[in-house]
N, C-alpha and C. Protein backbone atom coordinates (compact mmCIF):
# COMPACT_ATOMS: atom_id res chain seq x y z
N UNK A 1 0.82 -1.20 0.00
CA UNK A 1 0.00 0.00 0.00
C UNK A 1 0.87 1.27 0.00
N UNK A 2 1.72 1.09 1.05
CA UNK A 2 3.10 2.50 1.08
C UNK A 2 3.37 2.99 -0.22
N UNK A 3 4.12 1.55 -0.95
CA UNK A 3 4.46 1.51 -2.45
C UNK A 3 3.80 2.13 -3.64
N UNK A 4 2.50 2.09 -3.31
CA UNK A 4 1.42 2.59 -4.10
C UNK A 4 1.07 4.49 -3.88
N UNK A 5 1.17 4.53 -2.90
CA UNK A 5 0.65 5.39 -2.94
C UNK A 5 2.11 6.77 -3.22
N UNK A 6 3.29 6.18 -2.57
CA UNK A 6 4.38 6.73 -3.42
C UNK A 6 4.40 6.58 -4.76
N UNK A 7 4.48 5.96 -5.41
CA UNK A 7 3.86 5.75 -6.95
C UNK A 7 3.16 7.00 -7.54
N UNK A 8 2.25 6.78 -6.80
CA UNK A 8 0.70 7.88 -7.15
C UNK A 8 1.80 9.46 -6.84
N UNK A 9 2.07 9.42 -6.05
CA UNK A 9 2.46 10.89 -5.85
C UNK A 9 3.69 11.40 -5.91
N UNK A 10 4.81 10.53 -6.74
CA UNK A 10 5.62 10.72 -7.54
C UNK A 10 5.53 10.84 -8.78
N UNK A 11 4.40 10.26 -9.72
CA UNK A 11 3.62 10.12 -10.92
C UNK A 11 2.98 11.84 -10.93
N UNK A 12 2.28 12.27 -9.67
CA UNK A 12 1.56 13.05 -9.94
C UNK A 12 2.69 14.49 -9.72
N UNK A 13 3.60 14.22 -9.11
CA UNK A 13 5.26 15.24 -9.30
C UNK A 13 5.57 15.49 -10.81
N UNK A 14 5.94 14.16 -10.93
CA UNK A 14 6.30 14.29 -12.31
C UNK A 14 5.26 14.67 -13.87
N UNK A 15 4.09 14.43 -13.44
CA UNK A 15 3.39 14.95 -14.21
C UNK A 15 2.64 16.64 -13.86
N UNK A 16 2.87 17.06 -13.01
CA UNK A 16 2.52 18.88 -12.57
C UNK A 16 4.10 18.96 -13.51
N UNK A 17 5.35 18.65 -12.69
CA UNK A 17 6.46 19.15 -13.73
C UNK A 17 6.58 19.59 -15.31
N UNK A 18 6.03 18.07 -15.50
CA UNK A 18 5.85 18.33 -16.98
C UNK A 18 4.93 19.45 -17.48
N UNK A 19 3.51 19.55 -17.01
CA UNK A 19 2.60 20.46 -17.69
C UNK A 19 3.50 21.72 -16.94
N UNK A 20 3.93 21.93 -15.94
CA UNK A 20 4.38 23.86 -15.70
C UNK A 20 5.43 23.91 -17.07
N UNK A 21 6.31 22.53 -17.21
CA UNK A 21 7.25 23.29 -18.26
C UNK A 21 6.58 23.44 -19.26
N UNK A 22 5.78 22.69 -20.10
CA UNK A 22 4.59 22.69 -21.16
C UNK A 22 4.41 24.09 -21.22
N UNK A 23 3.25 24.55 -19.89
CA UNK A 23 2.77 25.99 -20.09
C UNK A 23 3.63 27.20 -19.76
N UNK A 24 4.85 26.57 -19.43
CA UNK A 24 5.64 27.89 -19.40
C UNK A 24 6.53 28.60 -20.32
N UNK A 25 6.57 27.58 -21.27
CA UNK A 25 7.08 27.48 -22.83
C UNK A 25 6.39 28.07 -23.63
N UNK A 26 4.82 27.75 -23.40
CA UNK A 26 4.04 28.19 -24.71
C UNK A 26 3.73 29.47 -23.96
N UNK A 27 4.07 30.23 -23.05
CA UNK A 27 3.70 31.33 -21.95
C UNK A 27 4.75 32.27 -22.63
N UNK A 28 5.83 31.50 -22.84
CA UNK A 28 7.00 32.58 -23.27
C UNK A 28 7.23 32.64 -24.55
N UNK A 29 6.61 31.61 -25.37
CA UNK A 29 6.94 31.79 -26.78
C UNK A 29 5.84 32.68 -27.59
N UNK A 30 4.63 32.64 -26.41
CA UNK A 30 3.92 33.64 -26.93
C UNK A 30 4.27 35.24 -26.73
N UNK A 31 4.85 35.12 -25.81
CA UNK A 31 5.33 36.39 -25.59
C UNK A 31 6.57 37.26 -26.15
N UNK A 32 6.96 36.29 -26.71
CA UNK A 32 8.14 36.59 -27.56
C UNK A 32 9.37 37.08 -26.75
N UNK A 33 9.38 35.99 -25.47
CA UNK A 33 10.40 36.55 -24.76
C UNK A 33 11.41 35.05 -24.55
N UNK A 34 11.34 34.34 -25.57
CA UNK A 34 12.12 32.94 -25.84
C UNK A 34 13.91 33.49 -25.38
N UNK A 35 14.95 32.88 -24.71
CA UNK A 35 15.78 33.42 -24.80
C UNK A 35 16.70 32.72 -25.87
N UNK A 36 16.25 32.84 -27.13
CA UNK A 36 17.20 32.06 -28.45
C UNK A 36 18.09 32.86 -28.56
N UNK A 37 18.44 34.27 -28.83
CA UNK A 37 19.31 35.04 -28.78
C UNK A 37 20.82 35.14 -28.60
N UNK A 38 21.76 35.23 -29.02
CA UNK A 38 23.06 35.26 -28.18
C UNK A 38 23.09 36.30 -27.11
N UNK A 39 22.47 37.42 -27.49
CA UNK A 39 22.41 38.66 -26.79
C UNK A 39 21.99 38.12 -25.26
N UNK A 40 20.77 37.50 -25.16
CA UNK A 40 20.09 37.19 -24.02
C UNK A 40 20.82 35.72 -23.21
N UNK A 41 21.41 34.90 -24.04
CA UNK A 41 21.98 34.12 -23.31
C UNK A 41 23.66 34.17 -23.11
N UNK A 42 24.13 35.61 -23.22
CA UNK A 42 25.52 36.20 -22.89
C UNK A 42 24.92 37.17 -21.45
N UNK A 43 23.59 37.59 -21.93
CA UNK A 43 23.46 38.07 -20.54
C UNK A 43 22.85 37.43 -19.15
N UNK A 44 22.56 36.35 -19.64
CA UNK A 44 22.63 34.60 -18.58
C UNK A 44 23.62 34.44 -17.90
N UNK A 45 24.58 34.17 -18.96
CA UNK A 45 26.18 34.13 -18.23
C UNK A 45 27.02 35.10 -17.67
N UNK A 46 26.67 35.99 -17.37
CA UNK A 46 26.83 37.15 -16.67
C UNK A 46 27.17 37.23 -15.29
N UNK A 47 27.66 37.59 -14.85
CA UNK A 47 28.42 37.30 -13.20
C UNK A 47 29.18 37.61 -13.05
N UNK A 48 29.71 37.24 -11.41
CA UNK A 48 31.05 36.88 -10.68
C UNK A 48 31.59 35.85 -10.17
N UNK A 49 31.04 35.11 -11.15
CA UNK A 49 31.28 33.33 -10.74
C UNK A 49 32.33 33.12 -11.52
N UNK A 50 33.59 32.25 -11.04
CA UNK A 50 34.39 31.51 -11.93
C UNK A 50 33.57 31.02 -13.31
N UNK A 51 34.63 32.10 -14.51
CA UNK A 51 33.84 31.43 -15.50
C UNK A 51 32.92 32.43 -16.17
N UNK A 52 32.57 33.00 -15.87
CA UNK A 52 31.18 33.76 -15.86
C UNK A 52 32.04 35.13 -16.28
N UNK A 53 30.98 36.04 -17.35
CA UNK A 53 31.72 37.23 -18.28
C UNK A 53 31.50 38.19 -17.25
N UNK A 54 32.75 39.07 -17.16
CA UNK A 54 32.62 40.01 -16.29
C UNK A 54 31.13 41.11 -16.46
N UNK A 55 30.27 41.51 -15.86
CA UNK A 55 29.34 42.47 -15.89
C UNK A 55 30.08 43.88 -16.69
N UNK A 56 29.65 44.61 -17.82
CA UNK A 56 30.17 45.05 -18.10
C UNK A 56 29.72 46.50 -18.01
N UNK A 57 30.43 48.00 -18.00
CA UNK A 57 29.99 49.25 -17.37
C UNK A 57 30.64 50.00 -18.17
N UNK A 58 30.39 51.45 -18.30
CA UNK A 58 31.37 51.94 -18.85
C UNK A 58 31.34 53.46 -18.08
N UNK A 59 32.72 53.94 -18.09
CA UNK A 59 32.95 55.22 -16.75
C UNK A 59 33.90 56.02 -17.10
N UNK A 60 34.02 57.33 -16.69
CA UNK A 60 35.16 58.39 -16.76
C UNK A 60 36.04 58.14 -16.04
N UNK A 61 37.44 57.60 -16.48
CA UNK A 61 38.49 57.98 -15.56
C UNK A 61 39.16 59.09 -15.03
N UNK A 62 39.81 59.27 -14.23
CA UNK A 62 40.92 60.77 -13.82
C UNK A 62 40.86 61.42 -14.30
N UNK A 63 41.82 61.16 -15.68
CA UNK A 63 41.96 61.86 -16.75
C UNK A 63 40.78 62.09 -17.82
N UNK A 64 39.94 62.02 -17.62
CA UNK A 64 38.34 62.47 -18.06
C UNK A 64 38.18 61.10 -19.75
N UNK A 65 38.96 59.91 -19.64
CA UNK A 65 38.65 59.39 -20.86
C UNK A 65 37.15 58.75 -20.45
N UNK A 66 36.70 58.10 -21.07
CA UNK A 66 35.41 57.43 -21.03
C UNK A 66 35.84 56.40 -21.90
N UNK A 67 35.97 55.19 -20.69
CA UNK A 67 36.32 53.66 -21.18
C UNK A 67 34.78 52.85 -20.65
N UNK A 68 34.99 51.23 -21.49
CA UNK A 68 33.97 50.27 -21.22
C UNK A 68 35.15 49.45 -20.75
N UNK A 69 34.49 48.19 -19.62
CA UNK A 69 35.32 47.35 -19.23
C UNK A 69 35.60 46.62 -20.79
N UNK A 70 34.63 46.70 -21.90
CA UNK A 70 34.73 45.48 -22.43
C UNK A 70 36.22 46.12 -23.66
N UNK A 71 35.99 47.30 -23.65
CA UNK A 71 37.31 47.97 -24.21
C UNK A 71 38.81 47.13 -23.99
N UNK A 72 38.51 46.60 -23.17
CA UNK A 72 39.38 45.47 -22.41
C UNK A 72 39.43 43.98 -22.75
N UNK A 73 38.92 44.02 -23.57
CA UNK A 73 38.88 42.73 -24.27
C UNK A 73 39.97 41.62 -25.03
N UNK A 74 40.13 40.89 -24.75
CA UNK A 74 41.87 40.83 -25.44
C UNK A 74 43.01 40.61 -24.51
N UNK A 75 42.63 41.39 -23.25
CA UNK A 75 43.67 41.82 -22.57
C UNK A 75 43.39 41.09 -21.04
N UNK A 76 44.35 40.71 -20.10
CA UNK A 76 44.75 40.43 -19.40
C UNK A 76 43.89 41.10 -17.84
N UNK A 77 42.85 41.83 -17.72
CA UNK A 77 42.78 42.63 -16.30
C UNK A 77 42.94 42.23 -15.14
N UNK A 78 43.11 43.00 -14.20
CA UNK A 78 43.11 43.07 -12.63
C UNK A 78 42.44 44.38 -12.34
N UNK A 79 40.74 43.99 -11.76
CA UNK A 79 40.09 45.22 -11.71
C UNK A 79 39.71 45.24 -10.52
N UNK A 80 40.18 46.23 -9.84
CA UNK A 80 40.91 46.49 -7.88
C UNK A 80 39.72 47.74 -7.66
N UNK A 81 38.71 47.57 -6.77
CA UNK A 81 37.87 48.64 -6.18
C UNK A 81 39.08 49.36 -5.00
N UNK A 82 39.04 50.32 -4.71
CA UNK A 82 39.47 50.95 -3.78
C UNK A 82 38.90 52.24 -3.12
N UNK A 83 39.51 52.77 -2.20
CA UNK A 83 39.25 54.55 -1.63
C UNK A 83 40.84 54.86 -1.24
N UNK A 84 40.80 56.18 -1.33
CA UNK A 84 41.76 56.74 -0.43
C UNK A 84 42.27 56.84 0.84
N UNK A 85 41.29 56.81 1.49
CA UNK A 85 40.98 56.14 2.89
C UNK A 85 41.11 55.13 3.70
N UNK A 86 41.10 54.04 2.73
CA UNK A 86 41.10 52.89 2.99
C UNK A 86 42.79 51.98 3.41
N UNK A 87 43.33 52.15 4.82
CA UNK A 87 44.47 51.55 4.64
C UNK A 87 45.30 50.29 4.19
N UNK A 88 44.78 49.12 4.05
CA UNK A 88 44.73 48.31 3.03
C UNK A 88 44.92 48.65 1.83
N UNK A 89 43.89 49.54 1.09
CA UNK A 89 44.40 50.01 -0.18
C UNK A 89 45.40 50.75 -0.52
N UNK A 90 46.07 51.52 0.58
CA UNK A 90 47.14 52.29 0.43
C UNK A 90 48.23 51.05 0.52
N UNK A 91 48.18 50.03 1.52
CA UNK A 91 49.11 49.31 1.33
C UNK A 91 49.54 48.36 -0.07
N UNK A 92 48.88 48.13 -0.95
CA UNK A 92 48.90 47.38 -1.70
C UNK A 92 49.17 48.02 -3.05
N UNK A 93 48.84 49.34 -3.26
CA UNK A 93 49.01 50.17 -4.19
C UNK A 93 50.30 49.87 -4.77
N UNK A 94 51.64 50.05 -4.16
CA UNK A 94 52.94 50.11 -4.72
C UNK A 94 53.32 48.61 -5.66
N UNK A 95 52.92 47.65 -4.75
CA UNK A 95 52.45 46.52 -5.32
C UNK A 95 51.76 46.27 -6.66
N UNK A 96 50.63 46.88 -6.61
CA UNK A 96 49.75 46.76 -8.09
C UNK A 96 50.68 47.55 -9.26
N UNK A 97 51.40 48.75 -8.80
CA UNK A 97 51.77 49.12 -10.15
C UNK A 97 53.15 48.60 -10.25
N UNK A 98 53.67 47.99 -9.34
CA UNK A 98 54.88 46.86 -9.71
C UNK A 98 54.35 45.54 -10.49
N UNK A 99 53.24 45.46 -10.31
CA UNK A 99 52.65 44.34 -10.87
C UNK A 99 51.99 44.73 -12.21
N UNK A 100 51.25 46.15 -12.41
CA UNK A 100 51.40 46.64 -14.00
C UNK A 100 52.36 47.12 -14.58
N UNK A 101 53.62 47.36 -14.25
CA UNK A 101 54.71 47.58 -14.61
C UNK A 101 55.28 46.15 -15.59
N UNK A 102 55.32 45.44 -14.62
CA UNK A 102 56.01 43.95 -14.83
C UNK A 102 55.80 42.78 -15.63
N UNK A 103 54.16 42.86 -15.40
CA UNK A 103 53.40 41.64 -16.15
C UNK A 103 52.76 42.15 -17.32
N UNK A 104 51.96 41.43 -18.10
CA UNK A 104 51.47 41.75 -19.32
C UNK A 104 49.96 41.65 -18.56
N UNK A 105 49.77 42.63 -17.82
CA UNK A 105 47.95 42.47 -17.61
C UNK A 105 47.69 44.20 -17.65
N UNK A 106 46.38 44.86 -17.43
CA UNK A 106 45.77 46.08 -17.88
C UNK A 106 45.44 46.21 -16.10
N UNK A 107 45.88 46.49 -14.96
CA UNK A 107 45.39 46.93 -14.35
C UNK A 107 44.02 48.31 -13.97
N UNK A 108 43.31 48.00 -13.91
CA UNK A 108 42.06 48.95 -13.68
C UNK A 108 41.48 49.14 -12.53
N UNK A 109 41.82 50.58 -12.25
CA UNK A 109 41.77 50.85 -10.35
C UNK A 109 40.34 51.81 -10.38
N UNK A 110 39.41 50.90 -9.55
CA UNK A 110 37.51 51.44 -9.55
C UNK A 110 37.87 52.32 -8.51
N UNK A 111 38.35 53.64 -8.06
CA UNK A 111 38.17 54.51 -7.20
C UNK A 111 36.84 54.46 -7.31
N UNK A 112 36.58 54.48 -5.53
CA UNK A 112 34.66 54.35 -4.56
C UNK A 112 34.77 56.13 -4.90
N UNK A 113 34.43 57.23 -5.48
CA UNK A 113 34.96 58.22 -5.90
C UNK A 113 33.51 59.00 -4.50
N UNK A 114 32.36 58.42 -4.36
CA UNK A 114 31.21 59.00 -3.72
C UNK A 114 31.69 58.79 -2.36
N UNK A 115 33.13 57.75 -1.91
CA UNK A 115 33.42 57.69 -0.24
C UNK A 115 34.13 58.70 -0.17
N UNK A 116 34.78 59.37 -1.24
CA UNK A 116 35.81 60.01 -0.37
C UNK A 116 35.67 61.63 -0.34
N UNK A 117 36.29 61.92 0.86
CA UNK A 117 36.63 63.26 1.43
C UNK A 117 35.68 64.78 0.30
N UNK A 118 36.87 64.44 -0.73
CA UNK A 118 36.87 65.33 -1.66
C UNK A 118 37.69 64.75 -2.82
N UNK A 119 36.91 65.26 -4.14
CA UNK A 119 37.17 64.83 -5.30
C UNK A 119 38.92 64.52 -5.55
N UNK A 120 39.71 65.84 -5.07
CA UNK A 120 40.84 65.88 -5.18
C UNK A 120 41.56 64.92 -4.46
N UNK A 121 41.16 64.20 -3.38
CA UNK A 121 41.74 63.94 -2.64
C UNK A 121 42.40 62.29 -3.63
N UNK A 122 42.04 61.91 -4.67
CA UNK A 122 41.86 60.65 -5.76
C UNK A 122 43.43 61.21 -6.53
N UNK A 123 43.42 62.90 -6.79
CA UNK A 123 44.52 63.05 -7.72
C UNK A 123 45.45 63.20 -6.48
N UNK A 124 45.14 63.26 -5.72
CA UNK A 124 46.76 63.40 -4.80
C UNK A 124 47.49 62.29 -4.61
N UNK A 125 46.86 61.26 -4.45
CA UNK A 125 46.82 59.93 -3.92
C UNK A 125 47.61 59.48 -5.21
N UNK A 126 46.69 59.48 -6.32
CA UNK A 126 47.85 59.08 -7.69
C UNK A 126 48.82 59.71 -7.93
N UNK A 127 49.06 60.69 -7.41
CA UNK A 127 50.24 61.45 -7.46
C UNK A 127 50.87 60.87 -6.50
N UNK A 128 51.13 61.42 -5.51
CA UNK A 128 51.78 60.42 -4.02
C UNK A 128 52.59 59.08 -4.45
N UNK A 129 51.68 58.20 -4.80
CA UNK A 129 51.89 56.88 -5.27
C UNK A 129 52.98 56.58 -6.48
N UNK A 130 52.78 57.70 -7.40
CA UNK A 130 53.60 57.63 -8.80
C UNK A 130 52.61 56.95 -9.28
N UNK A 131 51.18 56.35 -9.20
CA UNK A 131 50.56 55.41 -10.17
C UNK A 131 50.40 55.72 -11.52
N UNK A 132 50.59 54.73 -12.37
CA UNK A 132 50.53 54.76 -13.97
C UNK A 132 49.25 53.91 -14.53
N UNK A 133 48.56 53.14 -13.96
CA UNK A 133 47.79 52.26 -14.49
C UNK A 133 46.25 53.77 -14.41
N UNK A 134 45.77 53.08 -15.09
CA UNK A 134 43.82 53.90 -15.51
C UNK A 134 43.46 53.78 -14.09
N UNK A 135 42.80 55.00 -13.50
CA UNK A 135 42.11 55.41 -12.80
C UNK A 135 40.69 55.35 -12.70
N UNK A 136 39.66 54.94 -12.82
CA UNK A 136 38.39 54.68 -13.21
C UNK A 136 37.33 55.05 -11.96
N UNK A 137 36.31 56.36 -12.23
CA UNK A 137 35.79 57.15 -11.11
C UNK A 137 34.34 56.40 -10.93
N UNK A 138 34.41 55.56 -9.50
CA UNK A 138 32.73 55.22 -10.07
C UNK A 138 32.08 56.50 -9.03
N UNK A 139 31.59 57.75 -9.42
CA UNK A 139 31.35 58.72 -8.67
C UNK A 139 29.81 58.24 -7.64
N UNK A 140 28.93 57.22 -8.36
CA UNK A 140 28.15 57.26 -7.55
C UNK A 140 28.19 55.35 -7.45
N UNK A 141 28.77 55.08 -7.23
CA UNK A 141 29.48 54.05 -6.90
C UNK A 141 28.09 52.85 -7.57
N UNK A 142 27.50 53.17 -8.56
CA UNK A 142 26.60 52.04 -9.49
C UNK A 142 27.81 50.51 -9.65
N UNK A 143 29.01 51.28 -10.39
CA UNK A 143 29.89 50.10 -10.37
C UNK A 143 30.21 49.25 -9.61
N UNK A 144 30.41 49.65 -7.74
CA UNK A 144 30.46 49.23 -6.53
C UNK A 144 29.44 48.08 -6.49
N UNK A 145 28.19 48.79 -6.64
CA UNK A 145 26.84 47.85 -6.34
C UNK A 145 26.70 47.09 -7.61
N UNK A 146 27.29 46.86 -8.61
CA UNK A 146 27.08 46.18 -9.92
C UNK A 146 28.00 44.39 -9.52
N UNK A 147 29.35 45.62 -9.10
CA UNK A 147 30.19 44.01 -8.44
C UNK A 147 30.51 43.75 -6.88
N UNK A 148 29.33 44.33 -6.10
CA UNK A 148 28.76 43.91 -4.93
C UNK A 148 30.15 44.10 -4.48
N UNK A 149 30.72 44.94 -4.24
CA UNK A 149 31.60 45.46 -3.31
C UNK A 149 31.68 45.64 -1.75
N UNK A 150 32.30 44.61 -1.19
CA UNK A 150 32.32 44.34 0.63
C UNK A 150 33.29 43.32 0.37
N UNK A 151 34.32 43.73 1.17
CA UNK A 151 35.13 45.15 1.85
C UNK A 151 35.78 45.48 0.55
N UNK A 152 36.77 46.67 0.80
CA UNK A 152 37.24 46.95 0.18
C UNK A 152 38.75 47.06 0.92
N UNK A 153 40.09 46.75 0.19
CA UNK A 153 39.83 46.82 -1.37
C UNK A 153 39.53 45.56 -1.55
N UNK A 154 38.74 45.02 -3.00
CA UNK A 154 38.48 43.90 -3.65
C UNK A 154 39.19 43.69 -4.95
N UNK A 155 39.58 42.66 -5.35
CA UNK A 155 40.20 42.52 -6.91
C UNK A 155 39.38 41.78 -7.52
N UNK A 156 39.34 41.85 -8.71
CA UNK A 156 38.61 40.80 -9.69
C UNK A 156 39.98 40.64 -10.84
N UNK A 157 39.97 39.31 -11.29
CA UNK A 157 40.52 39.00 -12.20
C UNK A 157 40.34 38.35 -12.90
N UNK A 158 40.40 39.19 -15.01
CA UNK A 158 39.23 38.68 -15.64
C UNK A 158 40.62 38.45 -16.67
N UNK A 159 40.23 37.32 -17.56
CA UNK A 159 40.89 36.65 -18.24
C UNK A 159 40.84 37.20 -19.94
N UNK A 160 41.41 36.94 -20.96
CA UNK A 160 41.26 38.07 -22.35
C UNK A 160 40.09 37.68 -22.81
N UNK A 161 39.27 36.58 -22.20
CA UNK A 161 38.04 36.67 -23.15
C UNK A 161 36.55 37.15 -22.08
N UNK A 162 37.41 37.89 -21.33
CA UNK A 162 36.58 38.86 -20.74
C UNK A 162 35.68 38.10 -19.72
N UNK A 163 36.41 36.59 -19.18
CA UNK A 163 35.36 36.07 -18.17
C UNK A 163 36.38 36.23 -16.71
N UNK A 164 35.27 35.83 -15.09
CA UNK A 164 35.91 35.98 -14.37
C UNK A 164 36.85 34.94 -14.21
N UNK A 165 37.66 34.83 -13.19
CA UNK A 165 39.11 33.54 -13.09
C UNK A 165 38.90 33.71 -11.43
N UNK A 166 38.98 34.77 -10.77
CA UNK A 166 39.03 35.15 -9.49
C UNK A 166 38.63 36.27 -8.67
N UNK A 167 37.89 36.33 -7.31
CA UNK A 167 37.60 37.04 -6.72
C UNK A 167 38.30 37.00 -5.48
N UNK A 168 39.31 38.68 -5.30
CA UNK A 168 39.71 38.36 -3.88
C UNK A 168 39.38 39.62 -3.34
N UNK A 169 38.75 39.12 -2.34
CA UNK A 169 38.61 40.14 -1.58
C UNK A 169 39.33 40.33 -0.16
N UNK A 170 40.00 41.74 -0.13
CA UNK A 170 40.70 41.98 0.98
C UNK A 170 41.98 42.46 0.29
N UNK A 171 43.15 43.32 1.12
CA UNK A 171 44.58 43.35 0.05
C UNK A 171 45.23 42.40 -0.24
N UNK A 172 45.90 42.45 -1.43
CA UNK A 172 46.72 41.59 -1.76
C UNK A 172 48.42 42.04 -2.01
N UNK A 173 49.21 41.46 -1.93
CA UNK A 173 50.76 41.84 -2.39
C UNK A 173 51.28 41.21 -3.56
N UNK A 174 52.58 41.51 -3.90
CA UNK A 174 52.65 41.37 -4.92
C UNK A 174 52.77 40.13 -6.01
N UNK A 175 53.33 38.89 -4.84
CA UNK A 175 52.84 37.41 -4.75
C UNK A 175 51.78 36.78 -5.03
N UNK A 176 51.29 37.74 -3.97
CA UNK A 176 49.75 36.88 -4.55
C UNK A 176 49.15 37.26 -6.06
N UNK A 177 48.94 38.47 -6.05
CA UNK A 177 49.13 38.62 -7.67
C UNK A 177 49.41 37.96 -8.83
N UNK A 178 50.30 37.63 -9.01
CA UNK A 178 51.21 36.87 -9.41
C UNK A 178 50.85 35.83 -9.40
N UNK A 179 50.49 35.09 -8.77
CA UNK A 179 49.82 33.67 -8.47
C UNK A 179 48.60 33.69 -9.01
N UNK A 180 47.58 34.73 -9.12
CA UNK A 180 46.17 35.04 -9.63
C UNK A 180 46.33 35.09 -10.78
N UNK A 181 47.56 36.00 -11.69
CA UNK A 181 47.88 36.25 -12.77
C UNK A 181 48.21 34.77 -13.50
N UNK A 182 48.66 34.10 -12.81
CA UNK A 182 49.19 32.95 -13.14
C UNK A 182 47.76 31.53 -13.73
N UNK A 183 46.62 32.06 -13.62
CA UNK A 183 45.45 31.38 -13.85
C UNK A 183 44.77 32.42 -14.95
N UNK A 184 45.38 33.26 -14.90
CA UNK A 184 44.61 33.81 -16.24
C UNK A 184 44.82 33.17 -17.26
């Protein structure tokens, strides 16, 4: 009797399954919201998951250019959120541009541009530092909340065909780097 009636209501699982996918198919194909597309299933794969194409934004740096991450394509990144403020990020700084100096990757530094002090306080800091790598202002920090930024600083490291490889969050030196770089 047990047997049976598991039967019955594994039968009746598997058959609700079937009809939701049934009507949820002909729900969407009427609607013309099928995701056949490359467009729609590149924006599926979308993330910060190993693997997964970096979310892509596009922003004024320092120097007032207006880049897209995907401008970056091809290329090697290490894309480091930071503040001025932030002592961790001051520590690691000398590091990163020994590490864009050295290696063949595009370092891209997301100044939190809405934490800090005052606007200027971003060009002093690159000055101070000697930094050479792109400066990138997220002024109202959309970019922050795009790649869920906690704590800072955070790195992402995205590989030339523009997917992620690694998320670290917290500072890093110049080793570790290096070791991240080393999986791109």
């Amino acid at each position: 009797m047990k047997k049976w009636i598991i039967g019955v209501v594994l039968a009746g699982m598997f058959g609700w399954a079937v009809y939701d996918m049934v009507v949820e198919r002909t729900h969407t194909e009427s609607s013309g919201e099928l995701e056949s597309t490359a467009e729609n299933r590149q924006q599926a794969d979308t993330g910060l998951s190993k693997g997964q194409t970096a979310p892509d934004f596009t922003v004024q740096t320092l120097s007032g250019e207006t880049v897209s991450l995907t401008d970056y394509r091809g290329e090697k990144v290490m894309l480091n959120f930071w503040a001025t403020w932030c002592p961790p990020c001051r520590a690691e700084m000398p590091d990163m541009e020994k590490f864009y100096r050295n290696e063949d990757v595009t370092v891209l530094a997301v100044n939190m541009t809405d934490t800090e002090s005052q606007p200027s306080d971003v060009s002093d800091f690159v000055k101070d530092f000697e930094l050479t790598f792109p400066i990138l202002m997220d002024e109202d920090l959309t970019i922050s909340e795009l790649y869920q930024i906690v704590p800072v600083p955070t790195s992402i490291f995205i590989d030339a065909e523009g997917r992620v490889q690694s998320v670290i969050r917290g500072a890093m030196n110049y080793d570790m780097m290096l070791q991240r770089y080393s999986d791109l």
